[in-house]
PDB file of N, CA and C in Angstrom:
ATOM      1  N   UNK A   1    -118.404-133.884 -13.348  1.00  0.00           N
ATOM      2  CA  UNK A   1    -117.049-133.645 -12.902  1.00  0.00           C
ATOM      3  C   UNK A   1    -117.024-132.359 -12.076  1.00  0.00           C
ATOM      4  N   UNK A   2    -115.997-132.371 -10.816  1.00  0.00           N
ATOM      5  CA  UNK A   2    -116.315-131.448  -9.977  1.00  0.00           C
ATOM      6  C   UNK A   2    -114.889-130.783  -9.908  1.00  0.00           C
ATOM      7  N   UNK A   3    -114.619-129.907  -9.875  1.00  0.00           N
ATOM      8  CA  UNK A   3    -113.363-128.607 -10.413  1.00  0.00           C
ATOM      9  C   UNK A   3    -113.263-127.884  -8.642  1.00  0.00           C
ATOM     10  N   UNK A   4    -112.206-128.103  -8.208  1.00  0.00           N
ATOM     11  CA  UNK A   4    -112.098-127.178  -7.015  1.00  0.00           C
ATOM     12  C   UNK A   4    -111.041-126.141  -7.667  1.00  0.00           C
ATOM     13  N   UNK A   5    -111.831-124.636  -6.917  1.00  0.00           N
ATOM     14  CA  UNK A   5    -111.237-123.450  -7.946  1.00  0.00           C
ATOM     15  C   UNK A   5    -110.702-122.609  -6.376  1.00  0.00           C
ATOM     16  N   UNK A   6    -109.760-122.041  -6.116  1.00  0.00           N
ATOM     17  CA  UNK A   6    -109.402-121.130  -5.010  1.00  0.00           C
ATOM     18  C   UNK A   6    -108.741-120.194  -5.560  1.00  0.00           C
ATOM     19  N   UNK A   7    -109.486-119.100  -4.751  1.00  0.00           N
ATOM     20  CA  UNK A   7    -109.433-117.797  -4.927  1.00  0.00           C
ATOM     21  C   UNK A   7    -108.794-117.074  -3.278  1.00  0.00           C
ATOM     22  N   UNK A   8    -107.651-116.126  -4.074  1.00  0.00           N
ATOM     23  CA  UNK A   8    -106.780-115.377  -2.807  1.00  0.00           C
ATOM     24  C   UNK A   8    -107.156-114.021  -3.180  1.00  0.00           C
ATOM     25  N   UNK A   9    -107.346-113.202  -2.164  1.00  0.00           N
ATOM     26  CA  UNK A   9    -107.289-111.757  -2.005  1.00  0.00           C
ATOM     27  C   UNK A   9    -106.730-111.298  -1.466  1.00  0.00           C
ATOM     28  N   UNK A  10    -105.359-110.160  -1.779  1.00  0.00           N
ATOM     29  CA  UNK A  10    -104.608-110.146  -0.350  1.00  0.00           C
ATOM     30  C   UNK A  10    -105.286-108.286  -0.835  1.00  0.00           C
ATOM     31  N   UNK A  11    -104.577-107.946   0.602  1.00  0.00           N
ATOM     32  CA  UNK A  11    -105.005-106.611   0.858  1.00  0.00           C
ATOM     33  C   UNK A  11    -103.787-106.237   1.588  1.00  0.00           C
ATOM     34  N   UNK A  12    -103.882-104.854   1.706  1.00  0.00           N
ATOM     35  CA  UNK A  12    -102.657-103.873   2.011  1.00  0.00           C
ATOM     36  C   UNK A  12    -103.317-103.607   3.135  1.00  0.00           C
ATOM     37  N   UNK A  13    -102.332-103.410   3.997  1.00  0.00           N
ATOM     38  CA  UNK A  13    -103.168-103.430   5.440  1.00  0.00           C
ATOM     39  C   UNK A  13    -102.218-102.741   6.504  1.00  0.00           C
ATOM     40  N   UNK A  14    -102.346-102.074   7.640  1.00  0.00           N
ATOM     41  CA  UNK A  14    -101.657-101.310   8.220  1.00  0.00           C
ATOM     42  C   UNK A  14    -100.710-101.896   8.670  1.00  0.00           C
ATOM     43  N   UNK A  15    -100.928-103.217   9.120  1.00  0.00           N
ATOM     44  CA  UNK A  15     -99.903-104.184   9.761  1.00  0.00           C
ATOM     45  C   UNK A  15     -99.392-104.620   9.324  1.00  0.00           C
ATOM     46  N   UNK A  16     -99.421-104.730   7.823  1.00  0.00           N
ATOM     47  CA  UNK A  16     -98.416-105.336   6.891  1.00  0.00           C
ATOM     48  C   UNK A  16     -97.294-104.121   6.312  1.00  0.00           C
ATOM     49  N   UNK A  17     -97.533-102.754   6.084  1.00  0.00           N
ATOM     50  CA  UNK A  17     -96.708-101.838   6.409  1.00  0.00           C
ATOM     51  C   UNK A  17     -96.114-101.540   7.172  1.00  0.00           C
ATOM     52  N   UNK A  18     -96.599-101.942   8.853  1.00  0.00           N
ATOM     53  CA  UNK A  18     -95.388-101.301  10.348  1.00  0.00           C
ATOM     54  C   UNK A  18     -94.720-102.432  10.408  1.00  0.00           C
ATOM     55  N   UNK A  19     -93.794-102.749   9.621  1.00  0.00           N
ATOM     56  CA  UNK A  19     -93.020-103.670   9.952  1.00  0.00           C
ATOM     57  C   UNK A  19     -91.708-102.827  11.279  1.00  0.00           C
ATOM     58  N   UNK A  20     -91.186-103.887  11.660  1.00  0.00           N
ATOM     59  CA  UNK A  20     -90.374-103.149  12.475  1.00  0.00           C
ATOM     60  C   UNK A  20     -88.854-103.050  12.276  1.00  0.00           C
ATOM     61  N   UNK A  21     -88.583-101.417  12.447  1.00  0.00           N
ATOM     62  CA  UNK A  21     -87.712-101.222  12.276  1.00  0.00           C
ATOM     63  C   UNK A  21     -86.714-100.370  13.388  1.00  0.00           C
ATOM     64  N   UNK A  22     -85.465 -99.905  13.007  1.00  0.00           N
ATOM     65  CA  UNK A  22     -85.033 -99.391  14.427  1.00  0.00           C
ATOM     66  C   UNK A  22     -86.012 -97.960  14.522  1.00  0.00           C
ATOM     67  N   UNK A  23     -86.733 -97.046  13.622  1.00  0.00           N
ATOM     68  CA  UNK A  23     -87.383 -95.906  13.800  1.00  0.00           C
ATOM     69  C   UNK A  23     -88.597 -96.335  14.228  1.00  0.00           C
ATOM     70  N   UNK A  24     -89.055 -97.301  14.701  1.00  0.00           N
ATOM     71  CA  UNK A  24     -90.447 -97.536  15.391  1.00  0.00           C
ATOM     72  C   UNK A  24     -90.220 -97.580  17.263  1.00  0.00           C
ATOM     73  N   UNK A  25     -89.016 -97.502  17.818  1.00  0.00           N
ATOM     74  CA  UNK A  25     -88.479 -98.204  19.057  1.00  0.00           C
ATOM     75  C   UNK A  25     -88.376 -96.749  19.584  1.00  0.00           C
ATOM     76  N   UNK A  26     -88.753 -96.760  21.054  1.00  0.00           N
ATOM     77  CA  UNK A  26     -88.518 -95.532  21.747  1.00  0.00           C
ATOM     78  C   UNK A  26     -88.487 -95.802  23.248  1.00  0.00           C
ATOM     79  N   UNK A  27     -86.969 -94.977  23.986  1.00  0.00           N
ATOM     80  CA  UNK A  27     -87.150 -95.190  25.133  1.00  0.00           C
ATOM     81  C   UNK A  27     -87.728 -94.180  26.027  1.00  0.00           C
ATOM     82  N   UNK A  28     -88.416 -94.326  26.826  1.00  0.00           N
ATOM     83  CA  UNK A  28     -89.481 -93.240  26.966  1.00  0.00           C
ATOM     84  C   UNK A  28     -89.095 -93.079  28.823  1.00  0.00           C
ATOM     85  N   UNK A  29     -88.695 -91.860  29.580  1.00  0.00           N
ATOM     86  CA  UNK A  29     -88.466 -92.001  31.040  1.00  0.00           C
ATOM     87  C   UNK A  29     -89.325 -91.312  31.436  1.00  0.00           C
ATOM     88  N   UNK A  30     -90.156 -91.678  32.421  1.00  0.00           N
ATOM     89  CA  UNK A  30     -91.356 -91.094  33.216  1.00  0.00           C
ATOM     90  C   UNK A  30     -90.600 -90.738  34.647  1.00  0.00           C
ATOM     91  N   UNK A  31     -90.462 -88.866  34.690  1.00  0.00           N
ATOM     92  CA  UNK A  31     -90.211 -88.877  36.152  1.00  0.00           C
ATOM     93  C   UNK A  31     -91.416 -88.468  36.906  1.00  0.00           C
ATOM     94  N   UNK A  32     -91.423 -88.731  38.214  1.00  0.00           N
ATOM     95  CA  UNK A  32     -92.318 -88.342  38.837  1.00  0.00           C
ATOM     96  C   UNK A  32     -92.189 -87.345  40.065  1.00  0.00           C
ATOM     97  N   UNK A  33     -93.476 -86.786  41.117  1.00  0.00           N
ATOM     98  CA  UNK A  33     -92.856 -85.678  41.610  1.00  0.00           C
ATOM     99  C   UNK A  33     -92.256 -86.609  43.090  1.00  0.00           C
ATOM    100  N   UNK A  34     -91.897 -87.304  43.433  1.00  0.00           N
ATOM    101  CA  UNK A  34     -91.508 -88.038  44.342  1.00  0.00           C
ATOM    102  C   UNK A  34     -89.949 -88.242  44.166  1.00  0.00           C
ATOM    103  N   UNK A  35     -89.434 -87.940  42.814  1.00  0.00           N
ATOM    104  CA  UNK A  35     -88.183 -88.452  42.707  1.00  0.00           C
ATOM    105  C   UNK A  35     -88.020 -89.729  41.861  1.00  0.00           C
ATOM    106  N   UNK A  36     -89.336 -90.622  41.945  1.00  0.00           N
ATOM    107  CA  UNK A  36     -89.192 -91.803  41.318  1.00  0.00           C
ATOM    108  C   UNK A  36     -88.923 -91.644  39.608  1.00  0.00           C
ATOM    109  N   UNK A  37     -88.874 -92.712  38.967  1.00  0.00           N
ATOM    110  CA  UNK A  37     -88.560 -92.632  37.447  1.00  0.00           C
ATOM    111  C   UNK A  37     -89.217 -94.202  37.145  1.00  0.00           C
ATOM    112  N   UNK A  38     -89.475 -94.127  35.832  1.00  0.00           N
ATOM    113  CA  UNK A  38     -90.038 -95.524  35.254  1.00  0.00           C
ATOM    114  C   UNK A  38     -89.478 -95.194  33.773  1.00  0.00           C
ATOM    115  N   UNK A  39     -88.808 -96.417  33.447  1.00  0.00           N
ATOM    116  CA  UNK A  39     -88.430 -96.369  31.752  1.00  0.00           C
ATOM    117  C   UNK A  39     -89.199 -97.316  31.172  1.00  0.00           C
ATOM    118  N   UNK A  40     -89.518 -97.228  30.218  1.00  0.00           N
ATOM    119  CA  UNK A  40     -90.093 -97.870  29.017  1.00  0.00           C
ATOM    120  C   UNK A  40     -89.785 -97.961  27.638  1.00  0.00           C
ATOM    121  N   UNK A  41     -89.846 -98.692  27.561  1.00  0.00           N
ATOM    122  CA  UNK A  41     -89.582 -99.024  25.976  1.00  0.00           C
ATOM    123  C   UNK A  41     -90.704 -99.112  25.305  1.00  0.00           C
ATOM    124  N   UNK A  42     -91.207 -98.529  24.265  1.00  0.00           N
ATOM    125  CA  UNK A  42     -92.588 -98.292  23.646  1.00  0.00           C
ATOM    126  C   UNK A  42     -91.865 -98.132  21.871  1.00  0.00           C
ATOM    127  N   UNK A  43     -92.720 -98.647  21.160  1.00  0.00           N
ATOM    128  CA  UNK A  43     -93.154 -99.016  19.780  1.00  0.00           C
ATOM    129  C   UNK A  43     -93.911 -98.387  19.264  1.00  0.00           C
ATOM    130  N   UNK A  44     -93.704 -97.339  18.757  1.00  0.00           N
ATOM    131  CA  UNK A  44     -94.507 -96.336  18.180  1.00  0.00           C
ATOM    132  C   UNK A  44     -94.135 -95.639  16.801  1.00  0.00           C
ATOM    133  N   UNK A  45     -95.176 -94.897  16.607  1.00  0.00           N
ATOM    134  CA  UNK A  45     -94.972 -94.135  14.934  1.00  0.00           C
ATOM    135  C   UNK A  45     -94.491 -92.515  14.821  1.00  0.00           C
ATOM    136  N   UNK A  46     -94.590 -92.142  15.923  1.00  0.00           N
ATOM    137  CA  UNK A  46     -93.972 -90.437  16.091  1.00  0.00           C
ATOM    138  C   UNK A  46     -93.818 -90.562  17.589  1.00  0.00           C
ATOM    139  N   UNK A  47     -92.857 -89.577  18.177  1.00  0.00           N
ATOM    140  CA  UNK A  47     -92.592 -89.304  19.581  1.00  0.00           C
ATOM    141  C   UNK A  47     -93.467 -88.950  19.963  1.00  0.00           C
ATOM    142  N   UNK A  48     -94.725 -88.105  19.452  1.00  0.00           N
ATOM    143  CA  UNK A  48     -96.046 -87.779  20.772  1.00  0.00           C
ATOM    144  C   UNK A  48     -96.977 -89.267  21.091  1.00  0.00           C
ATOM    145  N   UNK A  49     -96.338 -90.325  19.935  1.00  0.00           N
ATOM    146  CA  UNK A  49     -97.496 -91.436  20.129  1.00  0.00           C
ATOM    147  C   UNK A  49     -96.548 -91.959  21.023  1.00  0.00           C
ATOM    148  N   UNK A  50     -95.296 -92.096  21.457  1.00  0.00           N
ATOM    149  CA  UNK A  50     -94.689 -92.769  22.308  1.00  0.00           C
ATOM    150  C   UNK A  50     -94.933 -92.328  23.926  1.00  0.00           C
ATOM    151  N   UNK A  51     -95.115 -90.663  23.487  1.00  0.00           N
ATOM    152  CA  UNK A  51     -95.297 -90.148  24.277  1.00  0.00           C
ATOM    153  C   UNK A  51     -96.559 -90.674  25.380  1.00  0.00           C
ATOM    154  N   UNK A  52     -97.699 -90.566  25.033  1.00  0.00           N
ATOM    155  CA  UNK A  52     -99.016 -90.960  24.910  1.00  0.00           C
ATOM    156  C   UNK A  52     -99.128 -92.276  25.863  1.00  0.00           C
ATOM    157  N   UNK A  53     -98.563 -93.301  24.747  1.00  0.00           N
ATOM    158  CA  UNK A  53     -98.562 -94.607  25.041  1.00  0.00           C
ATOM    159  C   UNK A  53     -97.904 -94.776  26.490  1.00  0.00           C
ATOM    160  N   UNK A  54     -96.847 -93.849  27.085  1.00  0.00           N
ATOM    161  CA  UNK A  54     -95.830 -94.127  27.692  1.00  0.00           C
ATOM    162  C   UNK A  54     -96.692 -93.643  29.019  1.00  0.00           C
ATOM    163  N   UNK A  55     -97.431 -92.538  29.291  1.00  0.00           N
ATOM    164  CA  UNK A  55     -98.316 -91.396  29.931  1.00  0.00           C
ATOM    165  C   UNK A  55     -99.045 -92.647  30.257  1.00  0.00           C
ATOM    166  N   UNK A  56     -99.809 -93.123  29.682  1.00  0.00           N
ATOM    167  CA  UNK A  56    -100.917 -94.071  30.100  1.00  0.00           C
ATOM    168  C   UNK A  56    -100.667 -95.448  30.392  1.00  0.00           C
ATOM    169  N   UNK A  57     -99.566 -95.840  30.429  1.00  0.00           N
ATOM    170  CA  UNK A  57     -98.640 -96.854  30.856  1.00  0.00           C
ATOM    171  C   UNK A  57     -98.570 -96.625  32.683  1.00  0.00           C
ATOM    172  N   UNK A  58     -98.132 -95.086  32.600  1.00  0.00           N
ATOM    173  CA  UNK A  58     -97.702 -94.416  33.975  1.00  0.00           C
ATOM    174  C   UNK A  58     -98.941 -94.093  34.973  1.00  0.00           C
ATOM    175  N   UNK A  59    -100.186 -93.787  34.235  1.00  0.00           N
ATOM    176  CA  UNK A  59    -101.308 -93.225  34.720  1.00  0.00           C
ATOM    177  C   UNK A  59    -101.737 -94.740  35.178  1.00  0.00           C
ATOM    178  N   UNK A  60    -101.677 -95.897  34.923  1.00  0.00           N
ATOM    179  CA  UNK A  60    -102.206 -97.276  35.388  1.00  0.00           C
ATOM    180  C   UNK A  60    -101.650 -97.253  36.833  1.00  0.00           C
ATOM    181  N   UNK A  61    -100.079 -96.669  36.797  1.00  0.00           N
ATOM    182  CA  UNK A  61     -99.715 -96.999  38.093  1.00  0.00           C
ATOM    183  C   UNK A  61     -99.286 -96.083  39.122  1.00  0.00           C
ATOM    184  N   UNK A  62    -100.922 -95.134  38.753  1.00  0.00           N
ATOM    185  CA  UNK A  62    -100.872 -93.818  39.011  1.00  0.00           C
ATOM    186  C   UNK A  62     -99.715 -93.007  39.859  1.00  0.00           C
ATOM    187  N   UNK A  63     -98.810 -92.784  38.834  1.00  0.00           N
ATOM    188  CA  UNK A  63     -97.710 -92.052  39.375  1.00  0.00           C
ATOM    189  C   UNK A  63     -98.357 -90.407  39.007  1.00  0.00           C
ATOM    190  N   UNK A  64     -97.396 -89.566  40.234  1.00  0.00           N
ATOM    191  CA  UNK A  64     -97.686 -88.520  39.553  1.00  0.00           C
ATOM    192  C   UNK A  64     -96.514 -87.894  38.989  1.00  0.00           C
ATOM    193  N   UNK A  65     -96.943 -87.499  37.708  1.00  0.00           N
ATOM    194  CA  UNK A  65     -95.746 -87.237  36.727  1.00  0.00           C
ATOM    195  C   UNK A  65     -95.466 -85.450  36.149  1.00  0.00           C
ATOM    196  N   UNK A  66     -94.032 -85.409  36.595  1.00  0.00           N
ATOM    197  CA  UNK A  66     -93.644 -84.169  36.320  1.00  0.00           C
ATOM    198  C   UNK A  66     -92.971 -84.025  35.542  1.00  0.00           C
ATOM    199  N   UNK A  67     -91.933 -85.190  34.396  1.00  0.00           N
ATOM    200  CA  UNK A  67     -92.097 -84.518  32.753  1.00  0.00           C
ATOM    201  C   UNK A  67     -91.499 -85.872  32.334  1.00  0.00           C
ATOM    202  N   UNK A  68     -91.768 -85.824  31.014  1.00  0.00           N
ATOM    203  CA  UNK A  68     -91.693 -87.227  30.098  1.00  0.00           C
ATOM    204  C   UNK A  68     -90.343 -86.780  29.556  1.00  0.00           C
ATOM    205  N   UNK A  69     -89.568 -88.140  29.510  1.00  0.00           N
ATOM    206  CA  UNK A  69     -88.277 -87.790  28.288  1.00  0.00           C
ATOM    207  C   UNK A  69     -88.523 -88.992  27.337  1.00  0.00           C
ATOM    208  N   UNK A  70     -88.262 -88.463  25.995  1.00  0.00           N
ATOM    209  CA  UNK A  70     -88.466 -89.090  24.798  1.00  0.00           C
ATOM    210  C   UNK A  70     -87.038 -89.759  24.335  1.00  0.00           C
ATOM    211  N   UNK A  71     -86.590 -91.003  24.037  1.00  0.00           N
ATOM    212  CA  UNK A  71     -85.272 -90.876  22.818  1.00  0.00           C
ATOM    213  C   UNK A  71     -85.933 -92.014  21.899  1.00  0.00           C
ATOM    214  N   UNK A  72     -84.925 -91.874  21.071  1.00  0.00           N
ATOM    215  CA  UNK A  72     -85.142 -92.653  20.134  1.00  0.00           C
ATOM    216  C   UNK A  72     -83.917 -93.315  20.153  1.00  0.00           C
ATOM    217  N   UNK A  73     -84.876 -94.964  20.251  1.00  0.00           N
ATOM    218  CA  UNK A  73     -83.718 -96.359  20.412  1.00  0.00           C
ATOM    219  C   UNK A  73     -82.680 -96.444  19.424  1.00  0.00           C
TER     220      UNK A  73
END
């Protein structure tokens, strides 16, 4: 006689903690020295990671950038 036995392991995991909430949402404005501006909306865990995320968002489309504004969504 043959017995099928299943076994679950769950685990705690980073992604199962960042759930989303309104303190993960950030609108982030990239000005540049031209006058131009780019907004973004970025998903992050502190304002320097929005920050960051938002910088290298901008650096793809190589703007040149003369200061970041942070809010929170």
């Amino acid at each position: 006689m043959t017995q099928t036995v299943q076994t679950s392991v769950f685990t705690h995991s980073r992604l199962y903690s960042k759930r989303y909430y309104p303190g993960n949402i950030y609108n982030v404005v990239i000005n540049c020295e031209d006058g131009e501006y780019y907004e973004y909306e970025v998903e992050a865990d502190t304002f320097a990671k929005a920050t960051e995320i938002a910088e290298n968002m901008a650096l793809d489309l190589m703007a040149d950038i003369t200061y970041v504004e942070v809010y929170r969504a």
